[in-house]
PDB file of N, CA and C in Angstrom:
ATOM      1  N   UNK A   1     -46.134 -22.808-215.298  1.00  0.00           N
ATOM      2  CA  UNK A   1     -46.053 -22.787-213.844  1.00  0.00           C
ATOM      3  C   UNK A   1     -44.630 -22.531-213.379  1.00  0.00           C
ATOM      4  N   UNK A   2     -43.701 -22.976-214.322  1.00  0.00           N
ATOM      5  CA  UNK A   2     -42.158 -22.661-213.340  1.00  0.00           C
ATOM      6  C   UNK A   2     -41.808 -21.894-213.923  1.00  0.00           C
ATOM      7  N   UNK A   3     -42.403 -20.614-214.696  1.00  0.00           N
ATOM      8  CA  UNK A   3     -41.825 -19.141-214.264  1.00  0.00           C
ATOM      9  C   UNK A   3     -42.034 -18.665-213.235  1.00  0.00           C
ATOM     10  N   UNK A   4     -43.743 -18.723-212.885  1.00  0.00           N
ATOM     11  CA  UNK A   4     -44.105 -18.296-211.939  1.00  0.00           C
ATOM     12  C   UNK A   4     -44.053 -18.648-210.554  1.00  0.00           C
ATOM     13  N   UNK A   5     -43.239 -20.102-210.877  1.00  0.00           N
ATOM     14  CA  UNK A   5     -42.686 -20.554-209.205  1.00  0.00           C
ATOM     15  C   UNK A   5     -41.039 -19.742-209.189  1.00  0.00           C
ATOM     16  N   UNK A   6     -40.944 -19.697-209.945  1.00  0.00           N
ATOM     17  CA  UNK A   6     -39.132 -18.841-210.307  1.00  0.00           C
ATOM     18  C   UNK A   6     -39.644 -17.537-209.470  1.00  0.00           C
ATOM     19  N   UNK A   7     -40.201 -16.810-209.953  1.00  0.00           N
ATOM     20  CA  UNK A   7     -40.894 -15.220-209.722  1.00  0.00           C
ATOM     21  C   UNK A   7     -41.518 -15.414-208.234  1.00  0.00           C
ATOM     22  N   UNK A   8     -42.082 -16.442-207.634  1.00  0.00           N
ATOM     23  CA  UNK A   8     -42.415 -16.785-205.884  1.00  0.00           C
ATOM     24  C   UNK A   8     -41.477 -16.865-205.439  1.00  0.00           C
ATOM     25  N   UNK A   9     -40.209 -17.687-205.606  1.00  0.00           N
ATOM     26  CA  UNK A   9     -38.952 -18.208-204.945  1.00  0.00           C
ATOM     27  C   UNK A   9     -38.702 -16.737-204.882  1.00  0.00           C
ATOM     28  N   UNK A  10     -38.184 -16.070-205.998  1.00  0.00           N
ATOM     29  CA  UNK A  10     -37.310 -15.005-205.926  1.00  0.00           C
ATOM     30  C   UNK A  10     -38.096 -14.073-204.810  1.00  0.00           C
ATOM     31  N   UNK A  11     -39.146 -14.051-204.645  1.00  0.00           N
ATOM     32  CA  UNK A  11     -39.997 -13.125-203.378  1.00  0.00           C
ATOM     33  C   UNK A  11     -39.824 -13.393-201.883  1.00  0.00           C
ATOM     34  N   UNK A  12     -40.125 -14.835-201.901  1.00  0.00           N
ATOM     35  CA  UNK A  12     -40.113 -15.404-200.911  1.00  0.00           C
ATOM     36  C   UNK A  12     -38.662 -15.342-200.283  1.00  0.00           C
ATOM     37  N   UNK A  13     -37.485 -16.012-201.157  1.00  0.00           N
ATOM     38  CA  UNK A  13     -36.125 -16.116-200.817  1.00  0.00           C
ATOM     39  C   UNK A  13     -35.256 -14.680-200.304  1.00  0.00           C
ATOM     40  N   UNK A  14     -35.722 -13.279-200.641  1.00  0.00           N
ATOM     41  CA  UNK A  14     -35.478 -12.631-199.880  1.00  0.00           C
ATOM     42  C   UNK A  14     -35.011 -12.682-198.401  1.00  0.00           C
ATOM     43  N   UNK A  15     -33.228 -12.416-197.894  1.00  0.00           N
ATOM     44  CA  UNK A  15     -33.700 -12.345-196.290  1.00  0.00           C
ATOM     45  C   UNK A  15     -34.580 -12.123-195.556  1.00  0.00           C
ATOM     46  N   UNK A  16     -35.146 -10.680-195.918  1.00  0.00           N
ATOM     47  CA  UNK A  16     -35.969 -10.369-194.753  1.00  0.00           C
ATOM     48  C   UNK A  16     -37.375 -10.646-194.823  1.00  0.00           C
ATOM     49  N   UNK A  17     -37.701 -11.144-196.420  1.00  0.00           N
ATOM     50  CA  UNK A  17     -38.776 -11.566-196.572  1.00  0.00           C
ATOM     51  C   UNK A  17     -39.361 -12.953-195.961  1.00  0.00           C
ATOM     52  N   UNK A  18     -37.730 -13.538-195.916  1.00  0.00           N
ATOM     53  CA  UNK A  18     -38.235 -15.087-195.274  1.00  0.00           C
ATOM     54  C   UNK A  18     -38.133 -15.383-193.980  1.00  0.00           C
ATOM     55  N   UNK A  19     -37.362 -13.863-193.109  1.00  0.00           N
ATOM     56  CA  UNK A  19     -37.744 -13.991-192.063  1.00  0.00           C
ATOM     57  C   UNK A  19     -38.904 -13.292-191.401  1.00  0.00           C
ATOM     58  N   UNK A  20     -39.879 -12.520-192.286  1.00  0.00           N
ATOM     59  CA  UNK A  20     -41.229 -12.398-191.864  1.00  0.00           C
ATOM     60  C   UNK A  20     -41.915 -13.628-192.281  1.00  0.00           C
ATOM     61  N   UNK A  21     -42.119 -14.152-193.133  1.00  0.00           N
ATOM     62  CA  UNK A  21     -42.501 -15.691-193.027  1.00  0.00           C
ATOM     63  C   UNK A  21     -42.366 -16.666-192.345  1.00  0.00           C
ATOM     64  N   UNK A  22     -41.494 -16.366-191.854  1.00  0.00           N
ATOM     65  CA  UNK A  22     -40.672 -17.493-190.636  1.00  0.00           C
ATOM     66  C   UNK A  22     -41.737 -16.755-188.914  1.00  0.00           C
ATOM     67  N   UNK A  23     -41.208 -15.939-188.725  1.00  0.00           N
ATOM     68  CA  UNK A  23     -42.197 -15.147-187.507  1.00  0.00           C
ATOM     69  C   UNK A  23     -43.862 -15.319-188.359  1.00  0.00           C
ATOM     70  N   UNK A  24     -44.098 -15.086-189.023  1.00  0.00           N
ATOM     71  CA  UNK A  24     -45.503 -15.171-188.796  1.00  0.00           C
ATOM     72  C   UNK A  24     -45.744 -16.786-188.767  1.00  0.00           C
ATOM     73  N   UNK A  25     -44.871 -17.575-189.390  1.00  0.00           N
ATOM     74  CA  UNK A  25     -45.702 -19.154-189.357  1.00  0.00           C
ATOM     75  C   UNK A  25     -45.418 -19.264-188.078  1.00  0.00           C
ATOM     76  N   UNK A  26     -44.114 -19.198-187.149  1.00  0.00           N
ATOM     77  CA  UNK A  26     -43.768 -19.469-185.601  1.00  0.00           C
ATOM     78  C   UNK A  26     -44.870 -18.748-184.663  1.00  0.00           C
ATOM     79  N   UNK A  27     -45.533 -17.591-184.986  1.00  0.00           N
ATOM     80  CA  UNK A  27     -46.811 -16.746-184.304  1.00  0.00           C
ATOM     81  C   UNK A  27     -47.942 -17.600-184.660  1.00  0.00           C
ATOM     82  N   UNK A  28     -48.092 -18.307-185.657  1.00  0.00           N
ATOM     83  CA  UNK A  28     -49.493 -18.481-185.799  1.00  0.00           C
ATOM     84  C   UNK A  28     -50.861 -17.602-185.480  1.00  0.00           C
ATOM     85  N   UNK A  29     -50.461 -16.362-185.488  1.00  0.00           N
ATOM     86  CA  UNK A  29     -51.446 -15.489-184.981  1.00  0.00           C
ATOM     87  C   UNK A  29     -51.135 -14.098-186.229  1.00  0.00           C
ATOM     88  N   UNK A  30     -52.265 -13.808-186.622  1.00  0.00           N
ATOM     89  CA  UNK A  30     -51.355 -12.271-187.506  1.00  0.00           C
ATOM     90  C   UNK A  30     -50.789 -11.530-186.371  1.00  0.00           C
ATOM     91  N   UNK A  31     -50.033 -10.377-186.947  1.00  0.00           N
ATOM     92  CA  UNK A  31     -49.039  -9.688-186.534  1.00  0.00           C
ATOM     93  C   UNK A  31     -48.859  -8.057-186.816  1.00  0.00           C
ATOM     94  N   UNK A  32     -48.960  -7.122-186.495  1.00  0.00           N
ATOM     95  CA  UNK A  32     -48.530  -6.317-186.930  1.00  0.00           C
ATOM     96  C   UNK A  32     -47.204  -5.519-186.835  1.00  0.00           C
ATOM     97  N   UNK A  33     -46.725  -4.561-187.707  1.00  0.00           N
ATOM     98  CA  UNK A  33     -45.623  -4.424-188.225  1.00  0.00           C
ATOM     99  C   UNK A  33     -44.529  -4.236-187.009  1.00  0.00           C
ATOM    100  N   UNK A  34     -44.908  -3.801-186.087  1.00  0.00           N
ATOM    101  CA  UNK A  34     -43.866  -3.312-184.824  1.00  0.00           C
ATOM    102  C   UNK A  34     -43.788  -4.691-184.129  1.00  0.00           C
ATOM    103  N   UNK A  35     -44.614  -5.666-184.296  1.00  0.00           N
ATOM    104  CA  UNK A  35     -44.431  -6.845-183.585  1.00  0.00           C
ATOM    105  C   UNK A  35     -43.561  -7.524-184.477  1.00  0.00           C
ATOM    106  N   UNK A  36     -43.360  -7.797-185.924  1.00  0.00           N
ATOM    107  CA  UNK A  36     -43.061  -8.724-186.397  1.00  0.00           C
ATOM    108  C   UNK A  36     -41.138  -8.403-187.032  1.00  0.00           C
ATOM    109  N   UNK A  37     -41.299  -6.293-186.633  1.00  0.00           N
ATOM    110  CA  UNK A  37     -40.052  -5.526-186.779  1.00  0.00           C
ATOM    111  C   UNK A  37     -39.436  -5.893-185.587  1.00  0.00           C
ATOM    112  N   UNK A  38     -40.022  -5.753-184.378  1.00  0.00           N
ATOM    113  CA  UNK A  38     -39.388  -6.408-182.866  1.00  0.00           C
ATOM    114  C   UNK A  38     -39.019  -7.673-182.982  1.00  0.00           C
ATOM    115  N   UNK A  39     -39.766  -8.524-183.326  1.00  0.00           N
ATOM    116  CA  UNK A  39     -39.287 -10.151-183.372  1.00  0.00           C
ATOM    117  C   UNK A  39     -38.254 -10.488-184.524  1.00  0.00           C
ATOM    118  N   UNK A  40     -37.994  -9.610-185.445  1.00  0.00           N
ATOM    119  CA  UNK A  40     -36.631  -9.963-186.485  1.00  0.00           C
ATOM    120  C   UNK A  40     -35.652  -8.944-186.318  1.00  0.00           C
ATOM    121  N   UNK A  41     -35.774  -8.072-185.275  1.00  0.00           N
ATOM    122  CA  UNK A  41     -35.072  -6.955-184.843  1.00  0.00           C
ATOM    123  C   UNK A  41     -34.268  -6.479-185.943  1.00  0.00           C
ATOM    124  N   UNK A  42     -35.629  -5.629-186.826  1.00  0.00           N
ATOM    125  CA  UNK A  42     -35.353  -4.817-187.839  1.00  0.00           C
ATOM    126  C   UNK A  42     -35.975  -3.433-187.908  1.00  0.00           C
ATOM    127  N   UNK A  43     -35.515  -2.792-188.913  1.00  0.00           N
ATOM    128  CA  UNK A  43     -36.403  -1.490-188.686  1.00  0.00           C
ATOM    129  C   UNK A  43     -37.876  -1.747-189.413  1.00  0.00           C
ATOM    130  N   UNK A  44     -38.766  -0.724-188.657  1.00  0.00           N
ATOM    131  CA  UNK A  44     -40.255  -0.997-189.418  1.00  0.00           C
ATOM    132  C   UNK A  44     -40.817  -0.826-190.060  1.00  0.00           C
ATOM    133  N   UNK A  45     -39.705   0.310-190.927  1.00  0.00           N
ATOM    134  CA  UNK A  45     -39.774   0.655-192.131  1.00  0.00           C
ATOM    135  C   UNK A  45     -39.564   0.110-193.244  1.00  0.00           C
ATOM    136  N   UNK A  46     -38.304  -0.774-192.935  1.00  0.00           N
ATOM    137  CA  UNK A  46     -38.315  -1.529-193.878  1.00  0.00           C
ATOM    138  C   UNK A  46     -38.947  -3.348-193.889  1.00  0.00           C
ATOM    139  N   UNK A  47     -39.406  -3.118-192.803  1.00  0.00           N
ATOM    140  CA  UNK A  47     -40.139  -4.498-192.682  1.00  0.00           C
ATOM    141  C   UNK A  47     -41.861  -4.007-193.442  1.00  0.00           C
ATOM    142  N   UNK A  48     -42.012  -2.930-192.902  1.00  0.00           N
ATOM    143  CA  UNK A  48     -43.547  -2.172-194.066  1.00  0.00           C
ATOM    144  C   UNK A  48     -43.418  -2.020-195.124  1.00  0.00           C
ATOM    145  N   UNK A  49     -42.298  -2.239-196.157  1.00  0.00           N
ATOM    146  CA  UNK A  49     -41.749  -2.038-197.504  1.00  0.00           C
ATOM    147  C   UNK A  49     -41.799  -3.923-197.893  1.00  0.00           C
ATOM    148  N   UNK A  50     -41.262  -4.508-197.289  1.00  0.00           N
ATOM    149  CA  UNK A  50     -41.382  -6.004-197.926  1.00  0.00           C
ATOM    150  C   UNK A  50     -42.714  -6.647-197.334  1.00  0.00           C
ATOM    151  N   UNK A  51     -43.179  -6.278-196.603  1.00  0.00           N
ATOM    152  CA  UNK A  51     -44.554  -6.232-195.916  1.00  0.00           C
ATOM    153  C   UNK A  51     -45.835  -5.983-197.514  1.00  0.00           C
ATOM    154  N   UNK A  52     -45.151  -4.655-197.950  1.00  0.00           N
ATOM    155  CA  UNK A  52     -46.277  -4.322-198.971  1.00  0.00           C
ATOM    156  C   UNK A  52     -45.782  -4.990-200.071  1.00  0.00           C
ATOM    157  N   UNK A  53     -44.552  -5.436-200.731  1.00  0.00           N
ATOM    158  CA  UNK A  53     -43.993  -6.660-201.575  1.00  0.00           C
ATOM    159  C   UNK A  53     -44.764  -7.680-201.692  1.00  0.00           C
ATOM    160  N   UNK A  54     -44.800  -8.603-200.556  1.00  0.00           N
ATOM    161  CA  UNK A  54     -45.344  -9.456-200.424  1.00  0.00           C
ATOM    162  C   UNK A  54     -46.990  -9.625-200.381  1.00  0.00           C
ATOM    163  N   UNK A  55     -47.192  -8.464-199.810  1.00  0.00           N
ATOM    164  CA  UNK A  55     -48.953  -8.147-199.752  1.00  0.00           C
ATOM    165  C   UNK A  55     -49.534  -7.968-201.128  1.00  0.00           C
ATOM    166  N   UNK A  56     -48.471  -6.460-202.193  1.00  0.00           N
ATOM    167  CA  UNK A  56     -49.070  -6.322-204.087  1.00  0.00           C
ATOM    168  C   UNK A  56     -48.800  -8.137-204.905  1.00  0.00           C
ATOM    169  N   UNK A  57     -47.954  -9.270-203.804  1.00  0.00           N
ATOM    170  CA  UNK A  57     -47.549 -10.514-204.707  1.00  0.00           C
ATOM    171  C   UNK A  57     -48.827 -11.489-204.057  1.00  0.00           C
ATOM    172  N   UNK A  58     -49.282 -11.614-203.142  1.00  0.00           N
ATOM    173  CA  UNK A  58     -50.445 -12.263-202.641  1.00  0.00           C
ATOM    174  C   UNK A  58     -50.225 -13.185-201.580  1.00  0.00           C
ATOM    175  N   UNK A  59     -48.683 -12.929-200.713  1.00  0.00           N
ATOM    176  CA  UNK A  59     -48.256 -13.850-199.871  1.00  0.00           C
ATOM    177  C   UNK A  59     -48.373 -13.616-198.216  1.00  0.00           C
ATOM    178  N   UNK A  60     -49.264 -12.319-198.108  1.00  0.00           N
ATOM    179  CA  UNK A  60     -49.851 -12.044-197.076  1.00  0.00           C
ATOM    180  C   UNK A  60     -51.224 -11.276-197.335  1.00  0.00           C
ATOM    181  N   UNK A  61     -52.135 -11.197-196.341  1.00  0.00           N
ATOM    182  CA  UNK A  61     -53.064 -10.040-196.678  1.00  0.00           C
ATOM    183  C   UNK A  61     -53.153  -9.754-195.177  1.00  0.00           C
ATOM    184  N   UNK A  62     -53.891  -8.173-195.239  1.00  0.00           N
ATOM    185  CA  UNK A  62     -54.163  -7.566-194.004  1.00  0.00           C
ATOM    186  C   UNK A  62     -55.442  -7.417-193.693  1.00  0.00           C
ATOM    187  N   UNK A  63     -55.360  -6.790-192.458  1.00  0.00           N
ATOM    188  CA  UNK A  63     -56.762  -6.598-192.054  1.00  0.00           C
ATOM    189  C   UNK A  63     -56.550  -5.275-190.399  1.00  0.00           C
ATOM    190  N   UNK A  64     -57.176  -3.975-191.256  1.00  0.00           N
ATOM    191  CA  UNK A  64     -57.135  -3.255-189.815  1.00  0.00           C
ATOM    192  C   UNK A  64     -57.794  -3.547-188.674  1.00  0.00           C
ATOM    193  N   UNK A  65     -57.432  -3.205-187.431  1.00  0.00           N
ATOM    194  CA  UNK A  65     -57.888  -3.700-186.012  1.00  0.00           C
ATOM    195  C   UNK A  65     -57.536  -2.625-185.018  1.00  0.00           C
ATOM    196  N   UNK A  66     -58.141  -2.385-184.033  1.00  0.00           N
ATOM    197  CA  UNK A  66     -57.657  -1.564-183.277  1.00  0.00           C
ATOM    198  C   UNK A  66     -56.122  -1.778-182.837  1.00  0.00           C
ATOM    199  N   UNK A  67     -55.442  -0.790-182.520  1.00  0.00           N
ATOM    200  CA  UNK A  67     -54.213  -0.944-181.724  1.00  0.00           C
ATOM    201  C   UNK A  67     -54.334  -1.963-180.595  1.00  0.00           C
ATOM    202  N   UNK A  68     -53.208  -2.540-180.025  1.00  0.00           N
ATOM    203  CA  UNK A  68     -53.373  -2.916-178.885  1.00  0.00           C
ATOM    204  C   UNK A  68     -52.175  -1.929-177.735  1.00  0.00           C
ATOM    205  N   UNK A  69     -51.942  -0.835-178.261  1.00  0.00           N
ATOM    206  CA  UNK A  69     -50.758  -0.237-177.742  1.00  0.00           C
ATOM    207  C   UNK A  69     -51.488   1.020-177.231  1.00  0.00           C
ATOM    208  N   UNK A  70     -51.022   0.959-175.769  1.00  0.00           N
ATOM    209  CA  UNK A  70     -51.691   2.354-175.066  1.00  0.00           C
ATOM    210  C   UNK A  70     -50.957   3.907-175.967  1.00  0.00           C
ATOM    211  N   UNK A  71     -49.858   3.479-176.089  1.00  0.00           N
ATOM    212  CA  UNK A  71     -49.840   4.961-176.942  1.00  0.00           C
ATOM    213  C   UNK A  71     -50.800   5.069-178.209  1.00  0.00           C
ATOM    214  N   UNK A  72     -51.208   4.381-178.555  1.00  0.00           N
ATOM    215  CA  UNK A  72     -51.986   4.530-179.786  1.00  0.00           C
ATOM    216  C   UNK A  72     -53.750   5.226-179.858  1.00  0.00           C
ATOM    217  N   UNK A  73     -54.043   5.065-178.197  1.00  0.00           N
ATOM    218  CA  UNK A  73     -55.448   5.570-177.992  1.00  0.00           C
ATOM    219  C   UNK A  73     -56.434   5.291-179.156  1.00  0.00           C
ATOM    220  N   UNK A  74     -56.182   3.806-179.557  1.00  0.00           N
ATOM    221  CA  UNK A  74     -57.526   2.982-180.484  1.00  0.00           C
ATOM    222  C   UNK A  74     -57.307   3.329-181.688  1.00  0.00           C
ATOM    223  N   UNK A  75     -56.299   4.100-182.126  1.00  0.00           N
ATOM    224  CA  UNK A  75     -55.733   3.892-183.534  1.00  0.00           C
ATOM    225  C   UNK A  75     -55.963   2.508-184.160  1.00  0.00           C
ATOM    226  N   UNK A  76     -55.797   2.516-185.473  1.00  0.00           N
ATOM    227  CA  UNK A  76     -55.898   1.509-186.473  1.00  0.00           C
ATOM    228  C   UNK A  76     -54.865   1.006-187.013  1.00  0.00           C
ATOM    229  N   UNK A  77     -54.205  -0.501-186.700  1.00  0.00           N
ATOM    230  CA  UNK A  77     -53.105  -0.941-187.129  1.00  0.00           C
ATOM    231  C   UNK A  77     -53.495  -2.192-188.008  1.00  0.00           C
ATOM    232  N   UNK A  78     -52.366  -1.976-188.902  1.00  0.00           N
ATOM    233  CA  UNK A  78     -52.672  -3.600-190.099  1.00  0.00           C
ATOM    234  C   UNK A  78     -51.969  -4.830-189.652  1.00  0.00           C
ATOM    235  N   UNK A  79     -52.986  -5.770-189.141  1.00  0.00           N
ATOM    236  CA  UNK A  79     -52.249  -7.073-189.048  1.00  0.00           C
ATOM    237  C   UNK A  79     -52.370  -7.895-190.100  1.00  0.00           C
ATOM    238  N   UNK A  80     -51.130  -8.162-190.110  1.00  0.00           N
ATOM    239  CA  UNK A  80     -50.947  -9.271-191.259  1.00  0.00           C
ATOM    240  C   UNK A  80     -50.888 -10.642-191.256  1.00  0.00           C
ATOM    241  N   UNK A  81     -50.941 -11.306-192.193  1.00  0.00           N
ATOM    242  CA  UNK A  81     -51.251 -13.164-191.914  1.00  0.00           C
ATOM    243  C   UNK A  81     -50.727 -13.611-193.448  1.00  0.00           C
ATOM    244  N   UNK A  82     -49.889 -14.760-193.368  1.00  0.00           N
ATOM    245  CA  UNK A  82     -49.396 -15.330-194.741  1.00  0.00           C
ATOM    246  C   UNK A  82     -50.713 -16.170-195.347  1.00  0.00           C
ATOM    247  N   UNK A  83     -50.823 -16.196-196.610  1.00  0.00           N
ATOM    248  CA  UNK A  83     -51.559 -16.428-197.336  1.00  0.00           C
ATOM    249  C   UNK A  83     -51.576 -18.056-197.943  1.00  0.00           C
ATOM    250  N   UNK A  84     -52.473 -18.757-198.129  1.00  0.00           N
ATOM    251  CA  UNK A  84     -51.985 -20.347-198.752  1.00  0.00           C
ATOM    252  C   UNK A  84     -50.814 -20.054-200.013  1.00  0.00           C
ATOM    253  N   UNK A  85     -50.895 -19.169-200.717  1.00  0.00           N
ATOM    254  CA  UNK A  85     -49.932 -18.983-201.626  1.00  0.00           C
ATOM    255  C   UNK A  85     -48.044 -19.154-201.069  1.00  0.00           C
ATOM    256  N   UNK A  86     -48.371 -19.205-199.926  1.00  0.00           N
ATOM    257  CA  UNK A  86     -47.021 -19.235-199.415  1.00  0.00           C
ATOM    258  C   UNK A  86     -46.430 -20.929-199.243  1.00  0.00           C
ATOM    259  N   UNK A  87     -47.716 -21.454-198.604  1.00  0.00           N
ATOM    260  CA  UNK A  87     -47.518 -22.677-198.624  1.00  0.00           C
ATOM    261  C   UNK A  87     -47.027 -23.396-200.066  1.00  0.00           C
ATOM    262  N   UNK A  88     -47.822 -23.151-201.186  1.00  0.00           N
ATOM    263  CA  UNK A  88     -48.040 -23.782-202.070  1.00  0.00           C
ATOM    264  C   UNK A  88     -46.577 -23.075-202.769  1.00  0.00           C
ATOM    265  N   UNK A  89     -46.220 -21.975-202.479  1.00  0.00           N
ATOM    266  CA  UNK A  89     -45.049 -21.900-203.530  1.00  0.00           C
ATOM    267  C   UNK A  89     -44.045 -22.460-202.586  1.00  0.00           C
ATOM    268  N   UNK A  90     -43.644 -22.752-201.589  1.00  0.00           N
ATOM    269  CA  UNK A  90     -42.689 -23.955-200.969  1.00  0.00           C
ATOM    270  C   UNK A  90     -43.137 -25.162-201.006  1.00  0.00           C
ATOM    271  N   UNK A  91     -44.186 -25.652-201.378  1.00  0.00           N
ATOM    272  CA  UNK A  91     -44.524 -27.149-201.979  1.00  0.00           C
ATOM    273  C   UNK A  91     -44.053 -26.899-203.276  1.00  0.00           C
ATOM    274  N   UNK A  92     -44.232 -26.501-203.986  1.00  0.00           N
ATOM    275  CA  UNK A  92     -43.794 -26.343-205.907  1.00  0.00           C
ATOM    276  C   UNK A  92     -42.524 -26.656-205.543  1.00  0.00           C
ATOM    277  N   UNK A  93     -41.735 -25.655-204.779  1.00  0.00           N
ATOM    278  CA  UNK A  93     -40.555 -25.558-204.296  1.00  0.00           C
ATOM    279  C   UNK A  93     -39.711 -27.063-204.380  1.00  0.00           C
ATOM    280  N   UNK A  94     -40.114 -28.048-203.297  1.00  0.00           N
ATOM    281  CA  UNK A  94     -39.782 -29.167-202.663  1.00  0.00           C
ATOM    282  C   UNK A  94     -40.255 -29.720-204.328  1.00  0.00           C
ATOM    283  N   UNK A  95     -41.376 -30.589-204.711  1.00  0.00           N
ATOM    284  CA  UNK A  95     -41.428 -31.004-205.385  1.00  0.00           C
ATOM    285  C   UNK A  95     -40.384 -30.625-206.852  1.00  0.00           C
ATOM    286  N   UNK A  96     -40.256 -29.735-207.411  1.00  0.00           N
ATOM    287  CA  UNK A  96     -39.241 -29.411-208.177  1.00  0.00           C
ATOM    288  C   UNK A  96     -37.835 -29.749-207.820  1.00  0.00           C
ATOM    289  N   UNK A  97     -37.906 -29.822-206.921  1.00  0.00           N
ATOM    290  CA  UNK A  97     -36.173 -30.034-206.168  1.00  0.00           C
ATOM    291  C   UNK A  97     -36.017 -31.164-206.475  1.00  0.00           C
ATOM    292  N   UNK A  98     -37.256 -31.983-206.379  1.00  0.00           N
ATOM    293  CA  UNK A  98     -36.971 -33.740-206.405  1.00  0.00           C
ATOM    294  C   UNK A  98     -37.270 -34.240-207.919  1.00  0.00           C
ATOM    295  N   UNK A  99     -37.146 -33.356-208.680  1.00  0.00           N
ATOM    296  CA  UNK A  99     -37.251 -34.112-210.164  1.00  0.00           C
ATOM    297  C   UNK A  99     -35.840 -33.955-210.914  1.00  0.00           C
TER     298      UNK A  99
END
């Protein structure tokens, strides 16, 4: 188990990774990428690059939905939502700290 909490930390602990974790737990709502690039005022390119990091590691998953953006005329956007795996590798986290 504590390689594989080593190999979560190192995902999770990313800047920008932990500040999409941070906006989506403060949203409590999924998010998609221009919302969650606006709220860490980053580009959305590279927030869709640690976006899919975290999505091939299991610490978010998506789900398409219509746009909610009039330029988009009902296009299909991926909202995303953190996964219990997120929780549980910052519990491993804490508990390891204290031994």
């Amino acid at each position: 188990m504590e390689r594989s909490l080593v190999g979560a930390v190192h995902i999770l602990t990313h800047p920008m990774r932990f500040k999409i974790v941070q906006t989506l737990r403060k949203s409590g709502q999924p998010m998609f990428i221009g919302q969650i690039a606006e709220e860490i005022k980053e580009d959305p390119r590279l927030v869709s690059f640690h976006l899919t990091v975290m999505l091939q590691h299991g610490f978010v998953e998506g789900e398409w939905k219509p746009s909610p953006l009039p330029r988009s005329k009902g296009k299909a956007v991926k909202y995303y939502r953190l996964t219990p795996k997120v929780e549980e590798a910052f519990a491993h986290c804490v508990e390891w700290s204290r031994k």
